[in-house]
C-alpha atoms as a PDB file:
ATOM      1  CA  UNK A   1     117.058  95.615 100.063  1.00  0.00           C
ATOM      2  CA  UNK A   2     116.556  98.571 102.114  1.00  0.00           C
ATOM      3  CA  UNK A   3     118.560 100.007 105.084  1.00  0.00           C
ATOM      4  CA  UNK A   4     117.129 101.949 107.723  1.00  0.00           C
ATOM      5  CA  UNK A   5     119.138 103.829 110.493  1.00  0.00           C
ATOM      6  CA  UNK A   6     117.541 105.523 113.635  1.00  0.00           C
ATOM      7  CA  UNK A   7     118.884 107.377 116.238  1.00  0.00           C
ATOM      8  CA  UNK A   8     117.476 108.522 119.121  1.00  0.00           C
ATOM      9  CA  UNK A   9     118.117 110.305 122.381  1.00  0.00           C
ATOM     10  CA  UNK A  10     116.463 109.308 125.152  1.00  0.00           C
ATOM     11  CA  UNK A  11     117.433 111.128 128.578  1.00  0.00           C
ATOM     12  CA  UNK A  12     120.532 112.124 127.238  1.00  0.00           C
ATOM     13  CA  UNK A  13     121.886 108.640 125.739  1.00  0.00           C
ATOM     14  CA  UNK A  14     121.885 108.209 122.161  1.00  0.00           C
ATOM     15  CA  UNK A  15     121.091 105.068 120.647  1.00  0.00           C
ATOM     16  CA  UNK A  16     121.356 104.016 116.836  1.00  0.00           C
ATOM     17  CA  UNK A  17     119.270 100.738 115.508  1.00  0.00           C
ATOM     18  CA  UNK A  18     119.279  99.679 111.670  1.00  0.00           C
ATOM     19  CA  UNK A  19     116.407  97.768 110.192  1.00  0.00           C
ATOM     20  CA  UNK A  20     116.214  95.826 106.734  1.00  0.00           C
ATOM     21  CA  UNK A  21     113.674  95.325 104.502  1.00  0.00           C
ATOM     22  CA  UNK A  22     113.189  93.277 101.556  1.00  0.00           C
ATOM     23  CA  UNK A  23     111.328  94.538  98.539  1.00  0.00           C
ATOM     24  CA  UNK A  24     110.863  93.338  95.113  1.00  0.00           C
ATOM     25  CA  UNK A  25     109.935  97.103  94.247  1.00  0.00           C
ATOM     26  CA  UNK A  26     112.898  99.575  93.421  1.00  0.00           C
ATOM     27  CA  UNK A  27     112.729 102.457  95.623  1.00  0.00           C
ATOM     28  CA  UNK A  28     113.553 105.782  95.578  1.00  0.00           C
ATOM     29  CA  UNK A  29     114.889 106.812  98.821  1.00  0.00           C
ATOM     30  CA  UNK A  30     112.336 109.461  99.930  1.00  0.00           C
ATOM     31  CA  UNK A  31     109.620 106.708  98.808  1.00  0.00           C
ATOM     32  CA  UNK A  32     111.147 103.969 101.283  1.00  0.00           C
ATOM     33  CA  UNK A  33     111.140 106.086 104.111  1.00  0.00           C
ATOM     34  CA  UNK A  34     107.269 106.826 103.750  1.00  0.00           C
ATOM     35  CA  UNK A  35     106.910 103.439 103.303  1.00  0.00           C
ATOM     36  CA  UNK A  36     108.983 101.722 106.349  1.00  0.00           C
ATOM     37  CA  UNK A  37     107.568 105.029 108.527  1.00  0.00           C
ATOM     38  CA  UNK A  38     103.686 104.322 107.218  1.00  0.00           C
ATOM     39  CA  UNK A  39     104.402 100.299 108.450  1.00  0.00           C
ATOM     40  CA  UNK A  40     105.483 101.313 111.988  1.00  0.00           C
ATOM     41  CA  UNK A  41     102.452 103.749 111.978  1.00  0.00           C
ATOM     42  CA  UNK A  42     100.125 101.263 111.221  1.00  0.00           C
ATOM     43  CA  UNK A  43     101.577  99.204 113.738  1.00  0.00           C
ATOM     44  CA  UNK A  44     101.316 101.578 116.430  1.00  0.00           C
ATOM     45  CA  UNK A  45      98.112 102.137 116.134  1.00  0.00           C
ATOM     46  CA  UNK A  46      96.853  98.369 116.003  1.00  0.00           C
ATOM     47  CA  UNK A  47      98.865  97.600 119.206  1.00  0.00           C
ATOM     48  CA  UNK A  48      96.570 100.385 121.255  1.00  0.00           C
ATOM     49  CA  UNK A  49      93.526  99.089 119.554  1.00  0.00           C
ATOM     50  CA  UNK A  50      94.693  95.363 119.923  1.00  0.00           C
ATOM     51  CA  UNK A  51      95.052  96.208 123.739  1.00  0.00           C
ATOM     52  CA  UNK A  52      91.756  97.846 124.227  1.00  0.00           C
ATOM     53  CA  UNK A  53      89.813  94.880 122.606  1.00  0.00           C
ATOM     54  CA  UNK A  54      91.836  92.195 124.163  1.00  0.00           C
ATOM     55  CA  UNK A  55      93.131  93.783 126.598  1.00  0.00           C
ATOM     56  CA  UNK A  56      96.344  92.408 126.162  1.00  0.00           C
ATOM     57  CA  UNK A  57      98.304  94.502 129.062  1.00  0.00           C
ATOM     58  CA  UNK A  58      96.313  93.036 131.732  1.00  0.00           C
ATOM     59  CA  UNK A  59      96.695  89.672 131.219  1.00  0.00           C
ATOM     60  CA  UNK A  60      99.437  87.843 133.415  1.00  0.00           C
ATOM     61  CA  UNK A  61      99.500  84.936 130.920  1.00  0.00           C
ATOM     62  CA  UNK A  62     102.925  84.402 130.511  1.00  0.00           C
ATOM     63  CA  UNK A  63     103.843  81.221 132.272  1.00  0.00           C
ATOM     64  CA  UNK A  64     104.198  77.672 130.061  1.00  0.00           C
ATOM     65  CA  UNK A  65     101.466  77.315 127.492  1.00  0.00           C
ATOM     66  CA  UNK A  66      98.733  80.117 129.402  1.00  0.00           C
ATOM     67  CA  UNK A  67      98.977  82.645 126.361  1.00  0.00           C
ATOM     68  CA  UNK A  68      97.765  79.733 123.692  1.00  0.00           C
ATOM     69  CA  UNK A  69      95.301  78.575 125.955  1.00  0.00           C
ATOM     70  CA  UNK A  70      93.938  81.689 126.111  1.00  0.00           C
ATOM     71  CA  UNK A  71      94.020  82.527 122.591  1.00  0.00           C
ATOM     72  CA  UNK A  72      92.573  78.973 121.510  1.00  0.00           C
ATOM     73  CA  UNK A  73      89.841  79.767 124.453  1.00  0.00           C
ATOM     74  CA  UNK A  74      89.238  83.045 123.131  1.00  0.00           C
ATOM     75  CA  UNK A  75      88.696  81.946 119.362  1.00  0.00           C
ATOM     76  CA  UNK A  76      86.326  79.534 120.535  1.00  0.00           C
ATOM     77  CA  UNK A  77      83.817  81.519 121.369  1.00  0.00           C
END
């Protein structure tokens, strides 16, 4: 199991979050950082990319069943 804490400061309020992860691996601590900060990297980047191909920001699909109708639509093709 591994614990993460974060704080940040954003316009002069500090916030703290903690995130868990489950590994069968046994970590040192300086190798479970890179690892949970190398996941939200990855991450980050898809989203941009995910939003430039699908251009998931400018739908306004989010009303009843409109996002799976789109996606079924989509995978259709």
């Amino acid at each position: 199991m591994i614990e993460v804490t974060s704080t940040r400061i954003c316009k002069g309020r500090e916030s703290k979050e903690k995130r868990y992860y489950i590994s069968s691996k046994e970590w040192l601590p300086e190798e479970a950082a890179l690892a949970t900060r190398s996941h939200w990297s990855i991450e980050n980047h898809l989203q941009g990319c995910m939003d430039v191909i699908f251009c998931e920001d400018a739908h306004q699909a989010n009303a009843l069943h409109a996002a799976e109708n789109l996606a079924i639509d989509f995978f259709r093709n």
